[in-house]
C-alpha atoms as a PDB file:
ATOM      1  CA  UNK A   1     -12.984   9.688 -19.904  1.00  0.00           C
ATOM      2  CA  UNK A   2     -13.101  13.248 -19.698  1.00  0.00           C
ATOM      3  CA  UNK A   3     -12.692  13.471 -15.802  1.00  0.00           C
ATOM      4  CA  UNK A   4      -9.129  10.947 -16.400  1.00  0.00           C
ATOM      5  CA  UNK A   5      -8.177  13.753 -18.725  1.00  0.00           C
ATOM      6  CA  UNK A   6      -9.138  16.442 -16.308  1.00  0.00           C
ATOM      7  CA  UNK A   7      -7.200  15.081 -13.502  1.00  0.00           C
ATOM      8  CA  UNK A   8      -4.368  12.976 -15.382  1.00  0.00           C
ATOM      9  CA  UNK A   9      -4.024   9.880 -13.176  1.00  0.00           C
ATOM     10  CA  UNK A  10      -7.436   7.337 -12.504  1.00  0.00           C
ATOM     11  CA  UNK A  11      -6.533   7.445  -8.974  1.00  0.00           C
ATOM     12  CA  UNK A  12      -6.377  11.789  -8.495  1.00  0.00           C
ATOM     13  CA  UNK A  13      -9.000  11.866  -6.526  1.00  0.00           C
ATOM     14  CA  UNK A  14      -8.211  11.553  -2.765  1.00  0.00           C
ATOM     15  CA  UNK A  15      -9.687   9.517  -0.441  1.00  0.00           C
ATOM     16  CA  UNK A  16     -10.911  10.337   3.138  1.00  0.00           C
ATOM     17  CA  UNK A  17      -7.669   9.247   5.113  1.00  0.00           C
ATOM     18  CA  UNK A  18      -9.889   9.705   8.138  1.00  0.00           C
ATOM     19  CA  UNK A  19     -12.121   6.630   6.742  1.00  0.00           C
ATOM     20  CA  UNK A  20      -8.705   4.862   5.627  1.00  0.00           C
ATOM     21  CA  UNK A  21      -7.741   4.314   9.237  1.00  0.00           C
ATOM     22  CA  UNK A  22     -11.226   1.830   9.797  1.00  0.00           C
ATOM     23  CA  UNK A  23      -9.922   0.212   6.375  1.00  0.00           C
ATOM     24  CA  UNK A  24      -6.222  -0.357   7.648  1.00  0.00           C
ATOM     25  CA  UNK A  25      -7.758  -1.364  10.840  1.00  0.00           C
ATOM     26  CA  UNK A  26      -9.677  -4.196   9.134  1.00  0.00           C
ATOM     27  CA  UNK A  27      -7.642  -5.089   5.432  1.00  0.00           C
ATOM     28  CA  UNK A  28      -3.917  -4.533   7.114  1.00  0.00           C
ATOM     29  CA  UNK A  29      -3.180  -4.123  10.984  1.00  0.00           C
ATOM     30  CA  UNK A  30      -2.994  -8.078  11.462  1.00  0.00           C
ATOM     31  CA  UNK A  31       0.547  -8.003   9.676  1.00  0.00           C
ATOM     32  CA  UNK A  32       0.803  -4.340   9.543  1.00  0.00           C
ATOM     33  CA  UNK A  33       1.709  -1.342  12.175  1.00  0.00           C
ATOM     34  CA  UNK A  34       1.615   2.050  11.441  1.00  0.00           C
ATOM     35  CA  UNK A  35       4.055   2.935  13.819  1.00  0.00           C
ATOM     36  CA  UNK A  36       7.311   3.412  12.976  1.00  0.00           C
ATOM     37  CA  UNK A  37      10.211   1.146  13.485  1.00  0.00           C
ATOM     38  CA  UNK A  38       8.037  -1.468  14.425  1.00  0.00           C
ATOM     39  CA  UNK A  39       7.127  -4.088  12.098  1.00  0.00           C
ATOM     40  CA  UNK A  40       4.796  -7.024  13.273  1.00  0.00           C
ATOM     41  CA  UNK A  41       4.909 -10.296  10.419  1.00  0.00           C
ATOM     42  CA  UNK A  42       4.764  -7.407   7.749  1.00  0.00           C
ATOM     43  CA  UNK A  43       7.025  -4.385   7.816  1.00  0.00           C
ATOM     44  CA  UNK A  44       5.694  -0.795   9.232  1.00  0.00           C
ATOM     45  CA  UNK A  45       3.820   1.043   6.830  1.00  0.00           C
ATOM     46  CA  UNK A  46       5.120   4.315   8.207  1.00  0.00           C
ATOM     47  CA  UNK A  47       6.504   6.208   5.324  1.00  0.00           C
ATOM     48  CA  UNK A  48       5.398   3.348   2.694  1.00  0.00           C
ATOM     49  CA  UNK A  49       4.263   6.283   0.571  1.00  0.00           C
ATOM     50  CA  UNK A  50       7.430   7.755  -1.413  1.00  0.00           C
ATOM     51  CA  UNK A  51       9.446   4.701  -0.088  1.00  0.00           C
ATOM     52  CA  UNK A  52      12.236   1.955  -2.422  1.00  0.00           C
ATOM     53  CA  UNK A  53       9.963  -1.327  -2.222  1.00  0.00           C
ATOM     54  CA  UNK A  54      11.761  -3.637   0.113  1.00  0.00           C
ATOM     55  CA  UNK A  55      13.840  -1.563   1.928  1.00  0.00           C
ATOM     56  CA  UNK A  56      13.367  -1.224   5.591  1.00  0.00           C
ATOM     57  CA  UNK A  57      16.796  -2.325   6.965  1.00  0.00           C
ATOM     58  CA  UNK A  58      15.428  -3.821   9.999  1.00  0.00           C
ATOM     59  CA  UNK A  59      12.738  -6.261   8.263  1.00  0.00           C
ATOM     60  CA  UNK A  60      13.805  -9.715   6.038  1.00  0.00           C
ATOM     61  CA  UNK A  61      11.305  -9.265   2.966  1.00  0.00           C
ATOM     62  CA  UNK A  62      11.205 -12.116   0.313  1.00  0.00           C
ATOM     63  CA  UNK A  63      13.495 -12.000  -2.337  1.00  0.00           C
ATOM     64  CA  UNK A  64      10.600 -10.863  -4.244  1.00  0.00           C
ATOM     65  CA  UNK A  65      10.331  -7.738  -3.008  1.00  0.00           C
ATOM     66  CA  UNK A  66      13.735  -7.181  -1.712  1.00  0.00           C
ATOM     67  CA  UNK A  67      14.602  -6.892  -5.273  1.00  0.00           C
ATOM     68  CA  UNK A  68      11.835  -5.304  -6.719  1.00  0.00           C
ATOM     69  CA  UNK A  69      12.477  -1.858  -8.888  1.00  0.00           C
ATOM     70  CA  UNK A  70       9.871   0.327  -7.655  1.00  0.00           C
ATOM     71  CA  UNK A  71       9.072   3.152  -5.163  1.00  0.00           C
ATOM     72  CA  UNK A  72       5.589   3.014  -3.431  1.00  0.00           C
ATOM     73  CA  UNK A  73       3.592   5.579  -4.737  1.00  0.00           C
ATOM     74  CA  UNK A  74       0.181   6.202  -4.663  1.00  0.00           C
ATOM     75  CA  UNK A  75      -0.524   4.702  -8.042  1.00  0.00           C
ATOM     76  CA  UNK A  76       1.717   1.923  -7.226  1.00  0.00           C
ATOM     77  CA  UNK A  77      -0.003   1.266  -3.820  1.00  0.00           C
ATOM     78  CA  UNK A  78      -3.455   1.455  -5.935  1.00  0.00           C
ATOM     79  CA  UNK A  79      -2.060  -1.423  -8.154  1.00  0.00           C
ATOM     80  CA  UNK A  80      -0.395  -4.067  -5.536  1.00  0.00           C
ATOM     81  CA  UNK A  81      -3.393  -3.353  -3.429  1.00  0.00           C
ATOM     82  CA  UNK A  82      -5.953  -3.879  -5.685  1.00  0.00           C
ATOM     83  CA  UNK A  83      -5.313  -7.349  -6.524  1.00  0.00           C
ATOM     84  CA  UNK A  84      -3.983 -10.387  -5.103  1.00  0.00           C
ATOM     85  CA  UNK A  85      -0.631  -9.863  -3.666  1.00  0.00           C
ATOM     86  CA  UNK A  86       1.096 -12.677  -5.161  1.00  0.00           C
ATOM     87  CA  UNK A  87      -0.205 -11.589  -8.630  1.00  0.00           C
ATOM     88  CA  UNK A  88       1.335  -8.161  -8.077  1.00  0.00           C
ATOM     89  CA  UNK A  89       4.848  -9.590  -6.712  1.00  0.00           C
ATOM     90  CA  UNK A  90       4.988 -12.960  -7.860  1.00  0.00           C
ATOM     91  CA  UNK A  91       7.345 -14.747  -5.002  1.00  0.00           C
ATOM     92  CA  UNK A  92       6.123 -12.821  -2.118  1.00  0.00           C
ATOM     93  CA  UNK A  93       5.330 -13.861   1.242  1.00  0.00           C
ATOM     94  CA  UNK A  94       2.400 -11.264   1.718  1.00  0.00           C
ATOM     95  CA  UNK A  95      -1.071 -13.760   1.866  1.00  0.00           C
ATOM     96  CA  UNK A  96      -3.443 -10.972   1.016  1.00  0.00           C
ATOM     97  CA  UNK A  97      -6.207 -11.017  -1.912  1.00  0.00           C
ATOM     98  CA  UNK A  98      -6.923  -7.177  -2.641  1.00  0.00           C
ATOM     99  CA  UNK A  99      -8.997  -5.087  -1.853  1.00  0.00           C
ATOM    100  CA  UNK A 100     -11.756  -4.992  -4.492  1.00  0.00           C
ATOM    101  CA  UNK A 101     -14.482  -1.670  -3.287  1.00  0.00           C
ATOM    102  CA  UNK A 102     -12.437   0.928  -5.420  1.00  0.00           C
ATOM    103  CA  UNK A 103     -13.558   4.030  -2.499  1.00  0.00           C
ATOM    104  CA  UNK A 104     -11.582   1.996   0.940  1.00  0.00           C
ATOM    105  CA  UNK A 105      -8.647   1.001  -1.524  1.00  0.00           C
ATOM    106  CA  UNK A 106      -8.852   4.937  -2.177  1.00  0.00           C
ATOM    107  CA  UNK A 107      -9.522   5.962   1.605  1.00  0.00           C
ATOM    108  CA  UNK A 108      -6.619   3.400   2.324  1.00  0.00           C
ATOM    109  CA  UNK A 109      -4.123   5.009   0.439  1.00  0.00           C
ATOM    110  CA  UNK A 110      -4.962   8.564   1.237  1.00  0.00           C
ATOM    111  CA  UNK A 111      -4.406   7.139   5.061  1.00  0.00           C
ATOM    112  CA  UNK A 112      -0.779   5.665   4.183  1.00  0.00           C
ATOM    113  CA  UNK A 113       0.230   8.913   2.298  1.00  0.00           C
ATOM    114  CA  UNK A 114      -0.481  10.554   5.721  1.00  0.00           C
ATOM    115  CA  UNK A 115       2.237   8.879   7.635  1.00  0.00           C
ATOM    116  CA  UNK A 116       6.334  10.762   7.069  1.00  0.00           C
END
Protein backbone atom coordinates (compact mmCIF):
# COMPACT_ATOMS: atom_id res chain seq x y z
CA UNK A 1 0.00 0.00 0.00
CA UNK A 2 2.68 2.28 0.61
CA UNK A 3 4.35 1.94 -2.92
CA UNK A 4 0.34 2.89 -4.50
CA UNK A 5 0.77 5.92 -2.31
CA UNK A 6 4.28 6.57 -3.43
CA UNK A 7 3.51 6.47 -7.02
CA UNK A 8 -0.37 7.44 -7.07
CA UNK A 9 -1.77 5.16 -9.79
CA UNK A 10 -1.40 0.88 -9.40
CA UNK A 11 -0.25 0.89 -12.85
CA UNK A 12 2.96 3.84 -12.44
CA UNK A 13 5.32 1.64 -12.98
CA UNK A 14 6.35 1.24 -16.68
CA UNK A 15 6.75 -1.65 -18.48
CA UNK A 16 9.59 -2.68 -20.89
CA UNK A 17 7.93 -1.50 -24.27
CA UNK A 18 10.81 -3.38 -25.84
CA UNK A 19 9.24 -6.76 -24.27
CA UNK A 20 5.62 -5.30 -25.18
CA UNK A 21 6.31 -5.71 -28.87
CA UNK A 22 6.71 -9.97 -28.33
CA UNK A 23 3.32 -9.45 -26.26
CA UNK A 24 1.46 -7.46 -29.12
CA UNK A 25 3.01 -9.87 -31.44
CA UNK A 26 1.30 -12.80 -29.69
CA UNK A 27 -2.10 -11.22 -27.54
CA UNK A 28 -3.00 -8.53 -30.54
CA UNK A 29 -1.38 -8.50 -34.16
CA UNK A 30 -4.08 -11.13 -35.48
CA UNK A 31 -6.76 -8.21 -35.47
CA UNK A 32 -4.36 -5.53 -34.70
CA UNK A 33 -1.56 -3.39 -36.78
CA UNK A 34 0.57 -1.02 -35.39
CA UNK A 35 0.92 0.84 -38.36
CA UNK A 36 -0.90 3.64 -38.97
CA UNK A 37 -3.87 4.07 -41.16
CA UNK A 38 -4.11 0.58 -41.56
CA UNK A 39 -6.50 -1.37 -39.68
CA UNK A 40 -6.78 -5.25 -40.28
CA UNK A 41 -10.44 -6.80 -38.52
CA UNK A 42 -9.50 -4.43 -35.53
CA UNK A 43 -8.57 -0.79 -35.96
CA UNK A 44 -4.66 0.40 -35.86
CA UNK A 45 -3.41 0.79 -32.55
CA UNK A 46 -1.19 3.64 -33.65
CA UNK A 47 -1.89 6.48 -31.35
CA UNK A 48 -4.48 4.29 -29.16
CA UNK A 49 -2.73 5.88 -26.20
CA UNK A 50 -4.30 9.52 -25.56
CA UNK A 51 -6.98 8.63 -28.24
CA UNK A 52 -11.49 9.23 -28.01
CA UNK A 53 -12.48 5.36 -27.86
CA UNK A 54 -14.06 4.61 -31.17
CA UNK A 55 -12.92 7.13 -33.24
CA UNK A 56 -10.79 6.29 -36.16
CA UNK A 57 -12.84 7.71 -39.10
CA UNK A 58 -11.79 5.12 -41.46
CA UNK A 59 -12.82 1.91 -39.26
CA UNK A 60 -16.85 0.79 -38.51
CA UNK A 61 -16.53 -0.08 -34.63
CA UNK A 62 -19.68 -1.54 -32.86
CA UNK A 63 -22.03 0.69 -31.53
CA UNK A 64 -20.49 -0.22 -28.36
CA UNK A 65 -17.58 1.45 -28.67
CA UNK A 66 -18.47 3.99 -31.18
CA UNK A 67 -20.32 5.51 -28.40
CA UNK A 68 -18.33 4.90 -25.59
CA UNK A 69 -17.21 8.12 -23.26
CA UNK A 70 -13.68 7.49 -22.73
CA UNK A 71 -10.13 8.33 -23.97
CA UNK A 72 -7.55 5.42 -23.97
CA UNK A 73 -5.22 5.99 -21.41
CA UNK A 74 -2.88 3.97 -19.84
CA UNK A 75 -5.07 3.13 -16.89
CA UNK A 76 -7.90 2.69 -19.17
CA UNK A 77 -5.90 0.34 -21.52
CA UNK A 78 -4.82 -1.56 -18.11
CA UNK A 79 -8.61 -2.07 -17.39
CA UNK A 80 -10.23 -3.19 -20.96
CA UNK A 81 -7.15 -5.26 -21.32
CA UNK A 82 -7.12 -6.99 -18.33
CA UNK A 83 -10.30 -8.71 -18.61
CA UNK A 84 -12.55 -10.09 -21.06
CA UNK A 85 -13.37 -7.64 -23.69
CA UNK A 86 -16.98 -8.02 -23.73
CA UNK A 87 -17.04 -7.52 -19.90
CA UNK A 88 -15.21 -4.22 -20.36
CA UNK A 89 -17.54 -2.96 -23.40
CA UNK A 90 -20.51 -4.90 -23.16
CA UNK A 91 -21.80 -5.00 -27.06
CA UNK A 92 -18.48 -5.15 -28.64
CA UNK A 93 -17.28 -7.08 -31.44
CA UNK A 94 -13.63 -7.51 -30.02
CA UNK A 95 -13.43 -11.69 -29.13
CA UNK A 96 -10.54 -11.32 -26.76
CA UNK A 97 -10.36 -12.73 -23.00
CA UNK A 98 -7.57 -10.51 -21.25
CA UNK A 99 -4.60 -10.73 -20.58
CA UNK A 100 -4.20 -12.10 -17.04
CA UNK A 101 0.18 -12.04 -16.20
CA UNK A 102 -0.05 -8.41 -14.70
CA UNK A 103 4.06 -7.69 -16.11
CA UNK A 104 3.07 -8.35 -20.41
CA UNK A 105 -0.34 -6.44 -19.76
CA UNK A 106 2.27 -3.80 -18.28
CA UNK A 107 5.05 -4.34 -21.08
CA UNK A 108 1.97 -4.15 -23.52
CA UNK A 109 0.90 -0.91 -22.64
CA UNK A 110 4.23 0.73 -22.23
CA UNK A 111 4.63 -0.60 -26.11
CA UNK A 112 1.20 1.16 -27.25
CA UNK A 113 2.11 4.45 -25.38
CA UNK A 114 5.19 4.37 -27.71
CA UNK A 115 3.37 4.79 -30.93
CA UNK A 116 2.21 9.08 -31.85
Amino acid sequence: MFMLWMTGSPYAQAGDAQAGADVFKSECSECHSAKQGHNKKGPSLFGIVGRAAGSLPDYHYSDALHQAPWTWTTDKLHGYLSQPARKANPGTKMKYSGLDDPKQLEDLISYLDTFH
